[in-house]
N, C-alpha and C. Protein backbone atom coordinates (compact mmCIF):
# COMPACT_ATOMS: atom_id res chain seq x y z
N UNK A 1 45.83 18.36 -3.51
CA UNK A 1 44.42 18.04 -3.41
C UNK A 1 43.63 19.34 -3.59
N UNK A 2 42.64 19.41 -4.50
CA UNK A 2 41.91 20.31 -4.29
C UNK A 2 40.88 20.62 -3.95
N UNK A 3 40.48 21.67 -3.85
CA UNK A 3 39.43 22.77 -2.58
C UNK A 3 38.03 21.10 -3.03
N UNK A 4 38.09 21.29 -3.88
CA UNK A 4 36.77 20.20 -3.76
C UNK A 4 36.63 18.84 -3.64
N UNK A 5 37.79 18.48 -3.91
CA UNK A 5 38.35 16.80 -3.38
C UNK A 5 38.39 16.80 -1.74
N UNK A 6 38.77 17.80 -1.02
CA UNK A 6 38.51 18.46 0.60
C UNK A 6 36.91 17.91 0.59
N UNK A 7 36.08 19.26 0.06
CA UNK A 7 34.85 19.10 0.67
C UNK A 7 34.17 18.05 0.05
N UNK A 8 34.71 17.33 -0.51
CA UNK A 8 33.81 15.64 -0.71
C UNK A 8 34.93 14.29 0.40
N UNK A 9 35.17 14.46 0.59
CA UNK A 9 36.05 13.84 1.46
C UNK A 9 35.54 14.22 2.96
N UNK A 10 35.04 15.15 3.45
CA UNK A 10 34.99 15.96 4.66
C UNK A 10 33.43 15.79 4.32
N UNK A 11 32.54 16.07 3.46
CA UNK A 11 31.05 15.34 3.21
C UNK A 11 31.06 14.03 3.53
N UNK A 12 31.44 13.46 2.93
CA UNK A 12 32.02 11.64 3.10
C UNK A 12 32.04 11.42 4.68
N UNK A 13 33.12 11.92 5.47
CA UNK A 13 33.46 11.77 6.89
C UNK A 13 32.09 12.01 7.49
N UNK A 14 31.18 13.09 6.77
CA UNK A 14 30.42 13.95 8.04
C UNK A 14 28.90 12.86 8.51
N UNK A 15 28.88 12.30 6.81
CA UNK A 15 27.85 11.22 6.23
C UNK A 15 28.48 9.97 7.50
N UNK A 16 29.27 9.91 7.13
CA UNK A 16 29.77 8.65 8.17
C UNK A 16 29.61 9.04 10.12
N UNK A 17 30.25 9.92 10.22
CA UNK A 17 30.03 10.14 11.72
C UNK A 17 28.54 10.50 11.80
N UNK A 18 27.62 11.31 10.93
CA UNK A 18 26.01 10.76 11.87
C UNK A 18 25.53 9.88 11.48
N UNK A 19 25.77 8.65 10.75
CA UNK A 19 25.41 7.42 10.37
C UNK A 19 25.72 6.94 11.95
N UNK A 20 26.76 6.84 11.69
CA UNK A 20 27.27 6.02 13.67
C UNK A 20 26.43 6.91 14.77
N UNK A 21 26.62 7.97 15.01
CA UNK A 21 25.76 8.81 15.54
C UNK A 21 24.49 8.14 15.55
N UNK A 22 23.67 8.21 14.81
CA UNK A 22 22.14 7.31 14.32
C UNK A 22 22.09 6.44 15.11
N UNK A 23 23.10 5.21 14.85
CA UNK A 23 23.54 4.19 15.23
C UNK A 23 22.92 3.91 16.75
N UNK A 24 23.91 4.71 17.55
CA UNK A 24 24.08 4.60 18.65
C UNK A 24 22.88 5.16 19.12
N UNK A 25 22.13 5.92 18.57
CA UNK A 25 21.04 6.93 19.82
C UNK A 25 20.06 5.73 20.19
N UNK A 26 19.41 4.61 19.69
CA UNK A 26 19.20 3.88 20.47
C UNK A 26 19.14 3.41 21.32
N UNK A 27 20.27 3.28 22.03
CA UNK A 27 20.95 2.73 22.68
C UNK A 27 20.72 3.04 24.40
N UNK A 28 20.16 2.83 24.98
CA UNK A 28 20.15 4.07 26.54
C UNK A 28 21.14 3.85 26.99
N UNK A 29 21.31 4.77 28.23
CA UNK A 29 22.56 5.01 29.08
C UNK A 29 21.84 4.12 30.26
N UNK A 30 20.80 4.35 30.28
CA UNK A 30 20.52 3.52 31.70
C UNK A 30 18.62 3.14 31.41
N UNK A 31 18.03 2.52 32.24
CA UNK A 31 16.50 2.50 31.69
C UNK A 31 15.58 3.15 32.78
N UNK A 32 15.48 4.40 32.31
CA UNK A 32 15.07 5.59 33.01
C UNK A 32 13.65 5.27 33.38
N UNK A 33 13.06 4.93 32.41
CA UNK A 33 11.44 4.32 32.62
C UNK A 33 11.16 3.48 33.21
N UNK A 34 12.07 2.45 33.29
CA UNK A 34 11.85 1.75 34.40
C UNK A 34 12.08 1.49 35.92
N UNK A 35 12.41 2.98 35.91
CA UNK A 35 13.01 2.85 37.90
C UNK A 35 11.16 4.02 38.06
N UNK A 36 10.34 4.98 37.26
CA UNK A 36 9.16 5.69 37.37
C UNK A 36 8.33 4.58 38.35
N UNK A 37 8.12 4.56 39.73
CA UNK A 37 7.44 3.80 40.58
C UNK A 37 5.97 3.51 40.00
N UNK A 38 5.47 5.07 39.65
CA UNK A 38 3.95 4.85 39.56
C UNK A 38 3.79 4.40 38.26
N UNK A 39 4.64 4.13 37.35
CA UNK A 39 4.30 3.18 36.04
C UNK A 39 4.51 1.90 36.21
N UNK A 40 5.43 1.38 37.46
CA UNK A 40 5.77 0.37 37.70
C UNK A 40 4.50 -0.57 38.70
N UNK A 41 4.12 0.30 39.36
CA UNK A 41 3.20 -0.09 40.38
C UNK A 41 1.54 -0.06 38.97
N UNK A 42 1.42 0.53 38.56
CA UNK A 42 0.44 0.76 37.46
C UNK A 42 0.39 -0.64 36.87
N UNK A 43 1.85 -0.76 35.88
CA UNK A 43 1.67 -2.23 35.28
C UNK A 43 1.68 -3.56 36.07
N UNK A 44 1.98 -3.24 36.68
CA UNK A 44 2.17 -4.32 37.96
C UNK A 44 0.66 -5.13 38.23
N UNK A 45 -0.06 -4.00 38.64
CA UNK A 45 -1.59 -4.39 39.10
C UNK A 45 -2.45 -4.55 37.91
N UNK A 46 -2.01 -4.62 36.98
CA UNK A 46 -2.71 -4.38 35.26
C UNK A 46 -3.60 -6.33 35.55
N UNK A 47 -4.43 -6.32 34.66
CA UNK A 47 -4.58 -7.61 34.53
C UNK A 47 -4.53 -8.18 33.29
N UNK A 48 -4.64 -9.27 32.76
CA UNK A 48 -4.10 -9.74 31.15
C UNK A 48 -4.56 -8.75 30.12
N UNK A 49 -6.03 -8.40 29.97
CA UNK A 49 -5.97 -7.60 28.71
C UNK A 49 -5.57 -6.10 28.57
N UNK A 50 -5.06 -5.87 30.17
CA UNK A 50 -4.99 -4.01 30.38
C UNK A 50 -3.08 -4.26 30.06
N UNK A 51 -2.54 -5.31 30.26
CA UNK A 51 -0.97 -5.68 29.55
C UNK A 51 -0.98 -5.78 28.49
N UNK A 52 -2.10 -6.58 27.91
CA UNK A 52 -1.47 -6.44 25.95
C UNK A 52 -1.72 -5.38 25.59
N UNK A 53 -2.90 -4.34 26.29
CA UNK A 53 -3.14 -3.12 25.46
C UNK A 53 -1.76 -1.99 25.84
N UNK A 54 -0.95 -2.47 26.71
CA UNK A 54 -0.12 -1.82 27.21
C UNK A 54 1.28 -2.23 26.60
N UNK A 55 1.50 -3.36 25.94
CA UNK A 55 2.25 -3.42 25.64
C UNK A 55 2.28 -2.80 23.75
N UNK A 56 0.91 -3.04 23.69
CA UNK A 56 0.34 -2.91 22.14
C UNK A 56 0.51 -1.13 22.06
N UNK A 57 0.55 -0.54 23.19
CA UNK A 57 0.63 1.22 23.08
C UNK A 57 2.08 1.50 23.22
N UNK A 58 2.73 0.27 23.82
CA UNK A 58 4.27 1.26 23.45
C UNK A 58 4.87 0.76 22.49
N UNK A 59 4.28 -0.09 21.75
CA UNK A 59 4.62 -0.42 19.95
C UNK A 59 4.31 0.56 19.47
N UNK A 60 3.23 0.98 19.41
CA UNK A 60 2.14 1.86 18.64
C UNK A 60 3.64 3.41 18.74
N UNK A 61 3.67 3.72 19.94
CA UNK A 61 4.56 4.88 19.98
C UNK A 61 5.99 4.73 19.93
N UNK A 62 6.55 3.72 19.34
CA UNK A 62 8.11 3.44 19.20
C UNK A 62 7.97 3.99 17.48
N UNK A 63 6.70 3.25 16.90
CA UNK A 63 6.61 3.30 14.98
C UNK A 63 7.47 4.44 14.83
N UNK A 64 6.75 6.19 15.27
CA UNK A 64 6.92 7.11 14.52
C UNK A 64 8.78 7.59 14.85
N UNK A 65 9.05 7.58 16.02
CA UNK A 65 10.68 7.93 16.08
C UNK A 65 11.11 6.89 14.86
N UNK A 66 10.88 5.44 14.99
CA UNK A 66 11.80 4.44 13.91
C UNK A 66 11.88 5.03 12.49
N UNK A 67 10.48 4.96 12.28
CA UNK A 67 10.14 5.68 11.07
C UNK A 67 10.69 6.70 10.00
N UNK A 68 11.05 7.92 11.32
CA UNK A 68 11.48 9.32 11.09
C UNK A 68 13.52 8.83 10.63
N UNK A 69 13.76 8.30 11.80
CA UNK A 69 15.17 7.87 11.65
C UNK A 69 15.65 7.03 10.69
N UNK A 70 14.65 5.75 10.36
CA UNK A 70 14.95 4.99 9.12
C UNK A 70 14.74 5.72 7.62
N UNK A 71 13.88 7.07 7.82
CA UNK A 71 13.67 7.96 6.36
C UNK A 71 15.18 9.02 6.84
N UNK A 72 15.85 9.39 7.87
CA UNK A 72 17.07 10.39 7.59
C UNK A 72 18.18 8.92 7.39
N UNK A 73 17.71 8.07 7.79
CA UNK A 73 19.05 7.38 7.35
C UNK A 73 18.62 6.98 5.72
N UNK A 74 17.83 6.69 4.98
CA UNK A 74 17.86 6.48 3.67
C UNK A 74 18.18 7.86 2.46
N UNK A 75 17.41 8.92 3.38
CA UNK A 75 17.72 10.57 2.31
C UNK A 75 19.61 10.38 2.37
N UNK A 76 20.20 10.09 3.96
CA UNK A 76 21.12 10.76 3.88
C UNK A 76 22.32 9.69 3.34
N UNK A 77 21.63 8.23 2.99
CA UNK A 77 22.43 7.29 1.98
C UNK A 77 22.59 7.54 0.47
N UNK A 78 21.03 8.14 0.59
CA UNK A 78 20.83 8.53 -1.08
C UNK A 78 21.73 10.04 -1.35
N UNK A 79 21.99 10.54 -1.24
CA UNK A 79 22.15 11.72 -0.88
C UNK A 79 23.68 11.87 -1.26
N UNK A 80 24.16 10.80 -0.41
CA UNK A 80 25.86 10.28 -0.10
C UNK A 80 26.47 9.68 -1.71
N UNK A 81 25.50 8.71 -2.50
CA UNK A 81 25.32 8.39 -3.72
C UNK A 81 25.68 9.66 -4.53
N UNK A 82 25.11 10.73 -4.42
CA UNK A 82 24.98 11.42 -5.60
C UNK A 82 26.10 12.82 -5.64
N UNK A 83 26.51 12.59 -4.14
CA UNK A 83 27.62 13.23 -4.34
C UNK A 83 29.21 12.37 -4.39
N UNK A 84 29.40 11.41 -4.64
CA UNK A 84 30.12 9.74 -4.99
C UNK A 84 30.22 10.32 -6.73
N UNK A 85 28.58 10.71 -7.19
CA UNK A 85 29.11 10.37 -8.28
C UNK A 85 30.01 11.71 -9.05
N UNK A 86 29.83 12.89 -8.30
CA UNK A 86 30.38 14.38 -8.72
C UNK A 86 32.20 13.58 -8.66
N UNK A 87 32.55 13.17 -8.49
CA UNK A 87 34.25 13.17 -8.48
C UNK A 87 34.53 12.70 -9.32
């Protein structure tokens, strides 16, 4: 095998383990935000329109992480393509 059949093979692997990586960061270990008392006691006492605007602000701030992660997962598909086609 040679030196460059290695480093496309070992590119290949690396593409794959932070794909899964990606994957998983979603994911929590536990839901940290929701044991914060004074956010809990906050929404709690909210009344109907101070909840949709509350629920409408942590949409609003989920967009840009998704965003950022759904553009490294497409560079680093495209990316994966064009070194596929070097062999």
């Amino acid at each position: 095998m040679t030196d460059r059949a290695k480093g496309s093979r070992r590119s290949r692997s690396l593409v794959r383990v932070l794909f899964a990586f990606m994957l998983l960061l979603p994911v929590p270990a536990t839901d940290a935000a929701q044991g914060c008392p004074m956010c809990r006691e906050t929404a709690a006492f909210q009344k109907g329109r101070a909840v949709d605007s509350l629920k409408r602000g942590i949409l609003v701030l989920a967009i840009p992480p998704t965003a950022v992660a759904l553009g490294l997962i497409w560079v680093t598909w495209k990316r994966s393509d064009r070194f596929a086609a070097d062999d």
